[in-house]
Protein backbone atom coordinates (compact mmCIF):
# COMPACT_ATOMS: atom_id res chain seq x y z
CA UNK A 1 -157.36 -217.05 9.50
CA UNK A 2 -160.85 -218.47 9.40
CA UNK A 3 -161.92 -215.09 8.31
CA UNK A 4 -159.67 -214.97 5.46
CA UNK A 5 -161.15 -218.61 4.63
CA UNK A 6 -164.63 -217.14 4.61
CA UNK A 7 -163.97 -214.35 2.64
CA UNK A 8 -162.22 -216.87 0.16
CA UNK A 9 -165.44 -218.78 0.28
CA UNK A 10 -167.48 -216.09 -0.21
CA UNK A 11 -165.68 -214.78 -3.52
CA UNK A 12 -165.82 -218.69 -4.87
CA UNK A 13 -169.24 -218.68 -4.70
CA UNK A 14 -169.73 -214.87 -6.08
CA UNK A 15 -167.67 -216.17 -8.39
CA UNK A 16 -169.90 -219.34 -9.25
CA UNK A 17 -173.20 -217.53 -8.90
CA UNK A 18 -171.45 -214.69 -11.32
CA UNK A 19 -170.56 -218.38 -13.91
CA UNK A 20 -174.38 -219.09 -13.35
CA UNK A 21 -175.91 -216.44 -14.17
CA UNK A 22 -173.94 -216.12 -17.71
CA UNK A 23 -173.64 -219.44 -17.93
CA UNK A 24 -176.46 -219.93 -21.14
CA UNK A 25 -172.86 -218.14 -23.30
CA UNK A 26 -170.86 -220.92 -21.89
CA UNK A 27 -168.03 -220.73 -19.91
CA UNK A 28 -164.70 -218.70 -20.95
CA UNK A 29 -161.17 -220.37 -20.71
CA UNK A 30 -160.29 -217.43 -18.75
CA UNK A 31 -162.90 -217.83 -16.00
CA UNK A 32 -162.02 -221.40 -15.56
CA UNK A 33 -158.86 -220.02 -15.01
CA UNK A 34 -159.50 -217.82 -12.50
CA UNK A 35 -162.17 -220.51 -10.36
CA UNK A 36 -159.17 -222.85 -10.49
CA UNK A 37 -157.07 -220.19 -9.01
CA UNK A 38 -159.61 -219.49 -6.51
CA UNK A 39 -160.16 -223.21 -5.71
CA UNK A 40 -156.22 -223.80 -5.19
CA UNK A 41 -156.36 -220.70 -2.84
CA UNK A 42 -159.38 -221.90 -0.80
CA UNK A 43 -157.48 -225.61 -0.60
CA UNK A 44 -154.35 -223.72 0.72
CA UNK A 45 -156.19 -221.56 3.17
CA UNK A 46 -157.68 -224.73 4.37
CA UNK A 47 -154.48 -226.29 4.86
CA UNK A 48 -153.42 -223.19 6.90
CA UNK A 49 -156.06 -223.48 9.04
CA UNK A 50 -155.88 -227.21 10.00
CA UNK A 51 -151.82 -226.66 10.76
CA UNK A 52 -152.91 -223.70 12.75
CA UNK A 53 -155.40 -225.32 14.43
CA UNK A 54 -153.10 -228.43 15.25
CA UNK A 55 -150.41 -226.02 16.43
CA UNK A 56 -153.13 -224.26 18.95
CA UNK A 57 -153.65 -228.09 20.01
CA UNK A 58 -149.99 -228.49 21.04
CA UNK A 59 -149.42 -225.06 22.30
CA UNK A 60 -152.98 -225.52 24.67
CA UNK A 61 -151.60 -229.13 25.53
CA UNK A 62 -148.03 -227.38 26.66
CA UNK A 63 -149.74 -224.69 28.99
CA UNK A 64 -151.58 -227.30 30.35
CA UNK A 65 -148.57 -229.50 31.41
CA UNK A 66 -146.63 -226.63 32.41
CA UNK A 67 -149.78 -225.29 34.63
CA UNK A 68 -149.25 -228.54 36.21
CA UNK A 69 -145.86 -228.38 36.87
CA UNK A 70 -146.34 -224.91 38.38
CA UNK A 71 -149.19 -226.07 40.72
CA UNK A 72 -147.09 -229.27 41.79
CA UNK A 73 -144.03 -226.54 42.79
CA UNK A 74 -146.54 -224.50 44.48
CA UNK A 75 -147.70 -227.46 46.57
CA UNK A 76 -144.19 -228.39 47.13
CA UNK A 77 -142.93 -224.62 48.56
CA UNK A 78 -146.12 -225.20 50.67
CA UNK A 79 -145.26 -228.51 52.30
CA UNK A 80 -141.44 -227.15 52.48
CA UNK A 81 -142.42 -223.88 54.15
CA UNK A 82 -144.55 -226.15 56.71
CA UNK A 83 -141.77 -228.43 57.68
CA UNK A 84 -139.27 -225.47 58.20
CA UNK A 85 -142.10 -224.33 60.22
CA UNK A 86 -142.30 -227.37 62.28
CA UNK A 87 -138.13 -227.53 62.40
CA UNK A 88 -138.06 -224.14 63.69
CA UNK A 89 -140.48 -224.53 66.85
């Protein structure tokens, strides 16, 4: 996704550098069209990114808790596989 922000970036500022470059005619209704368009598109690919970002956040979190809970059974089975150990002597 960041990559698709970049290139977003990218044309915004071809796009500006293209506006400064002709900008002694002024600019045309059309082209502040389109750099709105662009700029709504670069706000929404930001938005994308921070939910995407905030989901990775919560899914890291949940493999996290989860490696916990795994290691905790592991101990257990370890401690259980001792006593039956001891039981059985």
């Amino acid at each position: 996704m960041s990559k698709k922000l970049i290139n977003s970036i990218m044309a915004l500022m071809f796009l500006i550098g293209i506006i400064g470059f002709t900008g002694c005619s002024g600019i045309s209704e059309e082209q502040i069209t389109e750099l709105e368009t662009l700029r709504s598109e670069v706000k929404a690919l930001d938005n994308e990114v921070n939910y995407l970002k905030s989901e990775k956040a919560a899914l890291e979190r949940e493999i996290t808790e989860k490696n916990a809970k795994l290691d905790q059974c592991a101990k257990e089975k370890a401690e259980t596989k001792a006593n039956l150990e001891k039981i059985g002597k």
